[in-house]
N, C-alpha and C. Protein backbone atom coordinates (compact mmCIF):
# COMPACT_ATOMS: atom_id res chain seq x y z
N UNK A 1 -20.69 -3.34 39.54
CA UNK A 1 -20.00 -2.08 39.38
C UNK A 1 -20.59 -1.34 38.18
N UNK A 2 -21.16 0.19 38.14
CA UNK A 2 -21.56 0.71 37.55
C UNK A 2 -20.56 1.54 36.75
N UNK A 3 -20.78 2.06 35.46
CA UNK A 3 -19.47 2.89 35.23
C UNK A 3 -20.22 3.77 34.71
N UNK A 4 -19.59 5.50 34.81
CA UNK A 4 -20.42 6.26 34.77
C UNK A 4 -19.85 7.12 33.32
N UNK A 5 -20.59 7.41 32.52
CA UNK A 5 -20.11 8.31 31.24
C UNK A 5 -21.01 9.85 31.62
N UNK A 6 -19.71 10.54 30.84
CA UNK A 6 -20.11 11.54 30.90
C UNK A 6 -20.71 11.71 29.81
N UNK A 7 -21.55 13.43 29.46
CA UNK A 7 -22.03 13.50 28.40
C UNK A 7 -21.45 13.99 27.02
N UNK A 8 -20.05 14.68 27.44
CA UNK A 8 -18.85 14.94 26.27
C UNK A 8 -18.79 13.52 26.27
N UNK A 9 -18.33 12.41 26.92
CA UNK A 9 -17.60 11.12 26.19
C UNK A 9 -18.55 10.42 25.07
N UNK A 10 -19.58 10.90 25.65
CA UNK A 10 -21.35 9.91 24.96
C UNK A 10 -21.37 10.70 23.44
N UNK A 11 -21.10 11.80 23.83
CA UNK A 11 -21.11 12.50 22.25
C UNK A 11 -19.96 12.37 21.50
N UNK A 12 -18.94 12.11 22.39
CA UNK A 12 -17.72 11.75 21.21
C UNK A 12 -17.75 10.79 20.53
N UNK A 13 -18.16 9.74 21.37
CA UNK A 13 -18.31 8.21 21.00
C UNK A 13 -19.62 7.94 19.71
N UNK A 14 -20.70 8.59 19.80
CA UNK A 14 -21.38 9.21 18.99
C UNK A 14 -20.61 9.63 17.30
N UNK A 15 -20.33 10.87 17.61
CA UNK A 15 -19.82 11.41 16.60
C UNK A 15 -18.45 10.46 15.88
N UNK A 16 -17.60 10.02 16.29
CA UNK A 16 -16.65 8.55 15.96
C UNK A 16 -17.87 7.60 15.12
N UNK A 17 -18.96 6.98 16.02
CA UNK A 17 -19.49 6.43 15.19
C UNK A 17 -20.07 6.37 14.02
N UNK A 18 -21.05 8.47 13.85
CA UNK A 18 -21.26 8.26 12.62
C UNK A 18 -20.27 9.10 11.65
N UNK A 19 -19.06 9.10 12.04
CA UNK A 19 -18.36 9.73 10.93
C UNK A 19 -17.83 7.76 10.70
N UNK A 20 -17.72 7.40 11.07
CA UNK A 20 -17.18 6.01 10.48
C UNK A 20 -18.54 5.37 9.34
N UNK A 21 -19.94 5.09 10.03
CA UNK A 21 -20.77 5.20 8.86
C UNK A 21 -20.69 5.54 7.65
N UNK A 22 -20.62 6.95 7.44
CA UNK A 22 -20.28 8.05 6.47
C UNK A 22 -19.24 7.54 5.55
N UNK A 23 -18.00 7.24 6.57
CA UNK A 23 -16.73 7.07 5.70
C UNK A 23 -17.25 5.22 4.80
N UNK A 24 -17.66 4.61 5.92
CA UNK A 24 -18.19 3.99 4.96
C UNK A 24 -19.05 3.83 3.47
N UNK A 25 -19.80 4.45 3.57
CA UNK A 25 -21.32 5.10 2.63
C UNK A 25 -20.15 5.59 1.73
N UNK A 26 -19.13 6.69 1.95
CA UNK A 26 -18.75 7.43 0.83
C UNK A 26 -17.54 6.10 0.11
N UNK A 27 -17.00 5.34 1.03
CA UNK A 27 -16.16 4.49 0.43
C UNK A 27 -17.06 3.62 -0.78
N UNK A 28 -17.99 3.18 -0.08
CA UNK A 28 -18.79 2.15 -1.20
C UNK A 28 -20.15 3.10 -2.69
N UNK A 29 -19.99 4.24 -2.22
CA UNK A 29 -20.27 5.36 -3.71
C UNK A 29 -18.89 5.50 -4.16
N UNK A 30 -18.01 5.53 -3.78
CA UNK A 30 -16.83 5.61 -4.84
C UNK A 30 -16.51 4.47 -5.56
N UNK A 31 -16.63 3.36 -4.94
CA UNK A 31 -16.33 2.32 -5.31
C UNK A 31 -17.20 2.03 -6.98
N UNK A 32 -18.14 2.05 -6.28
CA UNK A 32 -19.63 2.01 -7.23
C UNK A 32 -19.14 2.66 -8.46
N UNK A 33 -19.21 4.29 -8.09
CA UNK A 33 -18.76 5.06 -9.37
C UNK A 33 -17.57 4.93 -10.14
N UNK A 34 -16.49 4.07 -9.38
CA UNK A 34 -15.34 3.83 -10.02
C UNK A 34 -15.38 2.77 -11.29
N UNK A 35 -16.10 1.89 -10.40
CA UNK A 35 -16.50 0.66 -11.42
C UNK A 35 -17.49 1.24 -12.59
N UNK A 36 -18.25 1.89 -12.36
CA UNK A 36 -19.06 2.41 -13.44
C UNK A 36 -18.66 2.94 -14.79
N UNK A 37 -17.35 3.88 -14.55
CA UNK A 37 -16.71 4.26 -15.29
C UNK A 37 -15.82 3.70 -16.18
N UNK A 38 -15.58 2.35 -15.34
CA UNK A 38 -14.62 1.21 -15.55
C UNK A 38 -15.44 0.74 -16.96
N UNK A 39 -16.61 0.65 -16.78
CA UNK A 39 -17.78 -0.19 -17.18
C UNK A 39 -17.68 0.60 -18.80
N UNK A 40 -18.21 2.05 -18.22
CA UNK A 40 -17.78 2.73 -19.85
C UNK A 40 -17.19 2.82 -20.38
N UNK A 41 -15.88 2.72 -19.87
CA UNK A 41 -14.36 2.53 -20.64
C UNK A 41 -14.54 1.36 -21.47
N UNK A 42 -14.84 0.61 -21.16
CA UNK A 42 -14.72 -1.65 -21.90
C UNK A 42 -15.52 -0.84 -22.98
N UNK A 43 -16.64 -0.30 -22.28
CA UNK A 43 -17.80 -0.17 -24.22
C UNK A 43 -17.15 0.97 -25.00
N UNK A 44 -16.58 1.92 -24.52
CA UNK A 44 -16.24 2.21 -25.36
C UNK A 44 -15.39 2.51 -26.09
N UNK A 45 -14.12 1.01 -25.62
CA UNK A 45 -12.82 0.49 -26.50
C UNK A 45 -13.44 -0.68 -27.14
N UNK A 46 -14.42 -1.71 -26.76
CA UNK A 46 -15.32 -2.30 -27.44
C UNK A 46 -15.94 -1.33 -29.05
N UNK A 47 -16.18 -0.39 -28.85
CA UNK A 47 -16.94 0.51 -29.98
C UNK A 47 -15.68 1.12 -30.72
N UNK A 48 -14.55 1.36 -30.26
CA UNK A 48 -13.35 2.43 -31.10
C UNK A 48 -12.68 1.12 -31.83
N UNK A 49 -12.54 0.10 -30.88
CA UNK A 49 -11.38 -0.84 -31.33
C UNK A 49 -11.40 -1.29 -33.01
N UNK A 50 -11.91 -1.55 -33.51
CA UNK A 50 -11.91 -2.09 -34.45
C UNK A 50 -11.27 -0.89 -35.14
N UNK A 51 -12.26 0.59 -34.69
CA UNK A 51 -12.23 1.56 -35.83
C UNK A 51 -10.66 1.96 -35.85
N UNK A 52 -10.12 2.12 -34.88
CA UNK A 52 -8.56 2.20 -34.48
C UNK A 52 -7.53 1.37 -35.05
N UNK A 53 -8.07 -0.11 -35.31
CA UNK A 53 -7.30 -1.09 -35.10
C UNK A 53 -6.56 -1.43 -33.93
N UNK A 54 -6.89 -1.50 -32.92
CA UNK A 54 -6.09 -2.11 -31.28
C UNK A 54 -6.57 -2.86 -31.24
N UNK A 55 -5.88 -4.18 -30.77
CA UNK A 55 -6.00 -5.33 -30.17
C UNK A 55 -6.73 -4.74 -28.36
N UNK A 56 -7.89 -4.68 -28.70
CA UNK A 56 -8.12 -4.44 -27.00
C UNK A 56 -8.37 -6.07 -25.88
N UNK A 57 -8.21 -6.36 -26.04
CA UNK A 57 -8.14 -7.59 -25.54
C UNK A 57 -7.56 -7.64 -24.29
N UNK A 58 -6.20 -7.53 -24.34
CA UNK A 58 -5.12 -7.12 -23.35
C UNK A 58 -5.38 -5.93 -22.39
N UNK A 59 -5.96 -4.80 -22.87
CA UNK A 59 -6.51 -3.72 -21.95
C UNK A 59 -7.95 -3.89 -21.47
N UNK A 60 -9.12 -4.60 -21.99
CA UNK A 60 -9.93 -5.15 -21.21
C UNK A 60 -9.88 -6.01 -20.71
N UNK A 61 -8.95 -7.19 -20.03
CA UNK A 61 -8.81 -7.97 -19.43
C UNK A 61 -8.20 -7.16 -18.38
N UNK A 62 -7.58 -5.99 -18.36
CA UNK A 62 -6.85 -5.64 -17.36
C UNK A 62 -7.63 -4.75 -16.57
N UNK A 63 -8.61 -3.65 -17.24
CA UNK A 63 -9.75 -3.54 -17.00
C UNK A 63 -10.76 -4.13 -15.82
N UNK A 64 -11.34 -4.99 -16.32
CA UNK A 64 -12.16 -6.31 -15.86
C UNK A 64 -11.38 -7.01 -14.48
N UNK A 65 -9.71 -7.15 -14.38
CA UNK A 65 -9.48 -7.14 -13.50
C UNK A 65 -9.54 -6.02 -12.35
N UNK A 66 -9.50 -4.55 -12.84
CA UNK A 66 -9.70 -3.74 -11.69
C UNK A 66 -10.76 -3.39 -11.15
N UNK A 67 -11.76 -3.82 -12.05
CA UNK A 67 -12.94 -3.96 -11.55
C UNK A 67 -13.46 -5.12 -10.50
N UNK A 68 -13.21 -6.32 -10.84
CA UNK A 68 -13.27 -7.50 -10.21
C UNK A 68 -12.44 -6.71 -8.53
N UNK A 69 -11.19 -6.49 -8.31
CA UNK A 69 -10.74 -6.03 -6.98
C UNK A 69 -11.36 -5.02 -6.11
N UNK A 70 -12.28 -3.93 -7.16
CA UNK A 70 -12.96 -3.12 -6.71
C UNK A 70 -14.36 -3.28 -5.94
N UNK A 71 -14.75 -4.65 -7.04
CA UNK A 71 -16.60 -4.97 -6.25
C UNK A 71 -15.36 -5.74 -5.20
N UNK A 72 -14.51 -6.36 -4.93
CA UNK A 72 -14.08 -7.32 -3.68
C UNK A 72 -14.34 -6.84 -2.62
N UNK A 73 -14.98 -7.59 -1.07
CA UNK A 73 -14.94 -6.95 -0.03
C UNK A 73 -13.99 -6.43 0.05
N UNK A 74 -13.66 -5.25 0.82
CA UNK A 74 -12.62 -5.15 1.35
C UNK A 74 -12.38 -5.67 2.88
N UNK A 75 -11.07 -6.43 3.27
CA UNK A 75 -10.97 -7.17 4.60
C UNK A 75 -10.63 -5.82 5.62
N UNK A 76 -11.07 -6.34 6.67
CA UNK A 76 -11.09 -5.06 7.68
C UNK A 76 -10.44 -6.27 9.23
């Protein structure tokens, strides 16, 4: 049994696919850039802390955890 597609369904199915790509690609640049920022934040409460006096300890551990969830796969 043959099944026959049309050429609207071929292009829908198409276009579904690479907007899901995409959404991918842009999910894992955000991700990226999120953590990055994450990254500059630690250095530079690492660099203020002392001058401040804060115990940063407690806020880069918490930090470091949102980063850690961020590189995590995400389950699908």
């Amino acid at each position: 049994m043959t099944m026959k597609i049309t050429k609207e369904h071929l292009t829908k199915i198409i276009k579904e696919e690479l907007d899901s790509s995409v959404n991918d690609r842009m999910l894992d640049n955000l991700r990226s850039a999120t953590v990055a920022k994450l990254v500059g934040v630690l250095d530079e409460l690492a660099n203020k802390a002392d001058v401040m006096g804060v115990n940063a300890v407690d806020i880069t551990s918490v930090i470091q955890d949102c980063i850690q969830k961020i590189q995590e796969a995400p389950t699908v």
